[in-house]
Protein backbone atom coordinates (compact mmCIF):
# COMPACT_ATOMS: atom_id res chain seq x y z
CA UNK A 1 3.88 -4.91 29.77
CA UNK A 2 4.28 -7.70 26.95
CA UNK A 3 5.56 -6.17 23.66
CA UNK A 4 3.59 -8.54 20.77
CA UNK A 5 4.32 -8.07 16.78
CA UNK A 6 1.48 -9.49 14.99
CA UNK A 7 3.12 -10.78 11.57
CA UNK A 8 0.91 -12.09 8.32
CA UNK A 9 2.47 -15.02 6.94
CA UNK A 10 4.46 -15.01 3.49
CA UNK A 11 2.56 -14.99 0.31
CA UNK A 12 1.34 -18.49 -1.22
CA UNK A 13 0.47 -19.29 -4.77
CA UNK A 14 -3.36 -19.15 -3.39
CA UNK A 15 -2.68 -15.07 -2.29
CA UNK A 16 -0.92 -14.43 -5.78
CA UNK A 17 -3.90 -15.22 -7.67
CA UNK A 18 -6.09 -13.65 -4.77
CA UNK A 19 -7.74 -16.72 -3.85
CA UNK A 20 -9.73 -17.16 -0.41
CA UNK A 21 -6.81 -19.20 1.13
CA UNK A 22 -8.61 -19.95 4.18
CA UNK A 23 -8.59 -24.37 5.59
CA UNK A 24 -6.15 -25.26 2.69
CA UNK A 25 -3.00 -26.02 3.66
CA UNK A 26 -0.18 -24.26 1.32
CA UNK A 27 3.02 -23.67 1.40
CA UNK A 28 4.42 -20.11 0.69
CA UNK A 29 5.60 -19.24 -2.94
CA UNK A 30 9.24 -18.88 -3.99
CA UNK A 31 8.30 -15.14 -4.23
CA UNK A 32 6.46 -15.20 -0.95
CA UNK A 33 9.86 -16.49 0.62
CA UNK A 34 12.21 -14.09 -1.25
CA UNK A 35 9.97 -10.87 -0.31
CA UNK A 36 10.21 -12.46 3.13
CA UNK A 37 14.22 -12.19 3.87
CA UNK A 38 13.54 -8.20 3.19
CA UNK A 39 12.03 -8.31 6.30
CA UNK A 40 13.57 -7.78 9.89
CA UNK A 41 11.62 -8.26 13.42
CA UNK A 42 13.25 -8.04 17.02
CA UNK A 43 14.32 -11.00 18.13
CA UNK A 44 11.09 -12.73 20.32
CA UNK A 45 11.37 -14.83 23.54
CA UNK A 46 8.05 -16.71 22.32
CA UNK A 47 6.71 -17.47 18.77
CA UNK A 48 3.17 -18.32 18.32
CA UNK A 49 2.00 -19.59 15.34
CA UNK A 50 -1.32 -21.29 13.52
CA UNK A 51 -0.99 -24.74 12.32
CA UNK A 52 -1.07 -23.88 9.12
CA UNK A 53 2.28 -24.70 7.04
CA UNK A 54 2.19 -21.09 5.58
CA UNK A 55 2.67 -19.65 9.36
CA UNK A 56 5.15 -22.34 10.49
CA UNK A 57 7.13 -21.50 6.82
CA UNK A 58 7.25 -17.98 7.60
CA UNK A 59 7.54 -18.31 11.36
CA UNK A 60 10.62 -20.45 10.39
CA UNK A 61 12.32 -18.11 8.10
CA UNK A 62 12.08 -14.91 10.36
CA UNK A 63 12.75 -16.62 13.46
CA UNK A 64 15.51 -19.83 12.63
CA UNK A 65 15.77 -21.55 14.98
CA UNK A 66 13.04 -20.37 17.57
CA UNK A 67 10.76 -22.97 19.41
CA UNK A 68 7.31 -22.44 17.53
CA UNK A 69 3.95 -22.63 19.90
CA UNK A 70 1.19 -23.95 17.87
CA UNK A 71 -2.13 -22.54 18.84
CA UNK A 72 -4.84 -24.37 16.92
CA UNK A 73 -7.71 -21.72 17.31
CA UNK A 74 -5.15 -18.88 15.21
CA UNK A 75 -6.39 -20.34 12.14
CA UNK A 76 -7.90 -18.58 9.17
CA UNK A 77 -11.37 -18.68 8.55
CA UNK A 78 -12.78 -21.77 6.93
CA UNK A 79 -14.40 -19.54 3.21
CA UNK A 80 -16.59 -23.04 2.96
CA UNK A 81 -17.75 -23.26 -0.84
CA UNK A 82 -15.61 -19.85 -1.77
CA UNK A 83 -12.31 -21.46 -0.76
CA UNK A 84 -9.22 -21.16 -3.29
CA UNK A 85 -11.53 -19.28 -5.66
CA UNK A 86 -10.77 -15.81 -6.30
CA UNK A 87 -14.02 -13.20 -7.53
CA UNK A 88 -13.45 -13.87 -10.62
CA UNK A 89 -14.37 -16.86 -10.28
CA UNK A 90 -16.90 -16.75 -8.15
CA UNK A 91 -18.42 -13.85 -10.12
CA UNK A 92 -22.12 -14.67 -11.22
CA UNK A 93 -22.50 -17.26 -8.23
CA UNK A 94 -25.62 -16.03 -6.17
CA UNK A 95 -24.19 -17.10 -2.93
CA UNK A 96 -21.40 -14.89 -3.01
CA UNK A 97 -22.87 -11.82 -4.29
CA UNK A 98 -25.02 -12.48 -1.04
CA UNK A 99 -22.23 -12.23 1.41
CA UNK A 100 -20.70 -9.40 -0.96
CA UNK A 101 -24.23 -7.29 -0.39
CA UNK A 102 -24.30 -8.08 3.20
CA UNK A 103 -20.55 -6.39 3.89
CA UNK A 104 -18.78 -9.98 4.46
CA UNK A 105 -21.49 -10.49 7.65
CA UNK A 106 -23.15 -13.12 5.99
CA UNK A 107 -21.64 -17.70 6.50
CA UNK A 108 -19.75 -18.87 4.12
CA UNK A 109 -21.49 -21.42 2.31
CA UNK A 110 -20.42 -24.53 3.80
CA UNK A 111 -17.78 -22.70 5.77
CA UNK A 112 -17.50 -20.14 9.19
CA UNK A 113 -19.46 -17.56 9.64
CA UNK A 114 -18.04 -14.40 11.28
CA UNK A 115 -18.69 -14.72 14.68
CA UNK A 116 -17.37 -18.40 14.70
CA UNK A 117 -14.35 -17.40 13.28
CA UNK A 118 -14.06 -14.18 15.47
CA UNK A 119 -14.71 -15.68 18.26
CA UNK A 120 -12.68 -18.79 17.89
CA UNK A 121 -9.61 -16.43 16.90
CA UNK A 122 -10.29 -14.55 20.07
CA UNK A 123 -9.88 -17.54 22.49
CA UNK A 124 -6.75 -18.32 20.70
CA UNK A 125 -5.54 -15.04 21.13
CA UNK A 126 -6.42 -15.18 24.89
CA UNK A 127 -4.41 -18.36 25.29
CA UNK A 128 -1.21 -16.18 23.76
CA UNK A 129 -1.68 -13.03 26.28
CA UNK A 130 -2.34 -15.68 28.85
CA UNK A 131 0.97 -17.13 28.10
CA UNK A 132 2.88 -14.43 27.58
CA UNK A 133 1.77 -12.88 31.14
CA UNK A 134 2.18 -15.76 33.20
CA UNK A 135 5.51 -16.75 31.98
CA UNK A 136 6.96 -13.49 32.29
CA UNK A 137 7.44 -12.57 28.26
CA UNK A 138 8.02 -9.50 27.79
CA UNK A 139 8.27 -9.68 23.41
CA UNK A 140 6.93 -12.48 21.65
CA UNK A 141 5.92 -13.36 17.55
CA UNK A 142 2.43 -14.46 16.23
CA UNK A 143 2.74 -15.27 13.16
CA UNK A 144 -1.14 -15.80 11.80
CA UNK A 145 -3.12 -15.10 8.72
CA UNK A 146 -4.79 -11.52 7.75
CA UNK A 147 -8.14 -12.23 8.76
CA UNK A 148 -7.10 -13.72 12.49
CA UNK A 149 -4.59 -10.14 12.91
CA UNK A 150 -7.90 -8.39 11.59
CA UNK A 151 -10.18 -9.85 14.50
CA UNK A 152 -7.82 -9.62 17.04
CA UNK A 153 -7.12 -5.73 16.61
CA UNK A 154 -10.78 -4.69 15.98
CA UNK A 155 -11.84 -6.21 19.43
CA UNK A 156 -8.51 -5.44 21.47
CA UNK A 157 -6.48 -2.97 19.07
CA UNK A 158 -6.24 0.89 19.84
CA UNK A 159 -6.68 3.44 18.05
CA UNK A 160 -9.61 1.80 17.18
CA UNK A 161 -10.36 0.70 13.44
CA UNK A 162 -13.18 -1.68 11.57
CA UNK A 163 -12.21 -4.87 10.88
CA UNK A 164 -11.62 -4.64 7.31
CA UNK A 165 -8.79 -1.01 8.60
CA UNK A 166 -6.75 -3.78 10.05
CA UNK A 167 -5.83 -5.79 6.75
CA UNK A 168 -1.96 -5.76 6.34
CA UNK A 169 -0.17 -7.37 3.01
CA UNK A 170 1.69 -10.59 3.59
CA UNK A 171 4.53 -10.65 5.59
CA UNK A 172 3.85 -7.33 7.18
CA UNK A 173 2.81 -6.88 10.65
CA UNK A 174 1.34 -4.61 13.72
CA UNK A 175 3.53 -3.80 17.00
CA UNK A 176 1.01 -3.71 19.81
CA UNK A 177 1.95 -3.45 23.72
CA UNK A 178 -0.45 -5.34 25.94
CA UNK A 179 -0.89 -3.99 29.60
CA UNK A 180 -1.79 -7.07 31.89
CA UNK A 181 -3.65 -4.52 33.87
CA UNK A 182 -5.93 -3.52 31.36
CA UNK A 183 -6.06 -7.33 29.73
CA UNK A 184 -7.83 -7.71 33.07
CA UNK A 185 -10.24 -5.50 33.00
CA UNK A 186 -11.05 -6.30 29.50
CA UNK A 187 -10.24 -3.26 27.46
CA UNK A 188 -9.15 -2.01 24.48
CA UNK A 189 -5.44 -3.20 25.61
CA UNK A 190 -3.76 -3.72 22.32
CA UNK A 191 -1.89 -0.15 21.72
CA UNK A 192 -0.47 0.01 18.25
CA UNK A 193 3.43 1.12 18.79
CA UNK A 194 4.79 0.38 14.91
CA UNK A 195 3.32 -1.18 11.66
CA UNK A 196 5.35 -2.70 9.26
């Protein structure tokens, strides 16, 4: 049994203004790392992190010191044409009142659709589990963005939620114990222990 905590990164200047912070690569806000040193996670054997500088950041301030795994494939979704604009400002643009309509289900202009991004997320995800069983980790960080943490539990969390009943504030994250024996059969395997 692996315990994993599944942590958003710290706000950025791009989540203040409720931007779609998706490809571009910012670093947290001074707020984002102030609200971050109110926050206190068990000590991991592994940390797991995107490549973006907003996960390594926060990854850095809640875990000095710790070795930090990069896994390309954690992400966040490329928002194409919609990315670093906020609804305002994309209010009265046809595209997005498209994939408003259509519940978020429809590409980003330019950008991922959902099942790119969910399924690329997944395979990242995979890699960590993978990881985490074979070398014997029993509690490890990933440190991601919202909308990776929000793929991840609606295909592997339990109780089971939508993908939108997943979306934590930055900084926050999900406990979740993985059972290897489960993983294998490919199950629900992600049971939620603590959110925070």
């Amino acid at each position: 049994m692996t315990e994993i905590w599944l942590i958003r990164h710290g706000m950025t200047e791009g989540n203040r203004h409720q931007r779609y912070i998706g490809k571009t690569d910012e670093p947290l806000c001074e707020e984002g790392r102030k609200k971050l040193k109110t926050f206190s996670y068990p000590d991991p054997e592994a940390v797991f992190v995107s490549p973006l500088v907003r996960c390594r950041e926060t990854a850095e301030l809640l875990f000095p010191g710790k070795r930090l795994r990069i896994i390309d494939q954690l992400a966040e979704c490329d928002f194409g044409a919609f990315e670093n604009k906020n609804y305002l400002e994309l209010s009265g643009n046809t595209d997005y009142q498209a994939w408003v309509d259509s519940g978020g289900l429809l590409p980003f202009p330019g950008g991922e659709s959902r099942e790119e991004f969910r399924e690329r997320t997944l395979e990242g995800f995979r890699r960590v589990v993978t990881d985490c069983f074979c070398s014997d980790i029993s509690r490890a960080a990933v440190v991601v963005h919202g909308g990776t943490i929000m793929n991840v539990m609606e295909a592997y969390g339990r109780p089971e939620r939508d993908f939108y009943g997943w979306h934590l504030k930055n900084g926050c994250g999900y406990q979740v114990k993985a059972d290897p024996v489960f993983w294998n059969q490919n199950r629900k395997v992600l049971e939620l222990i603590k959110e925070m």
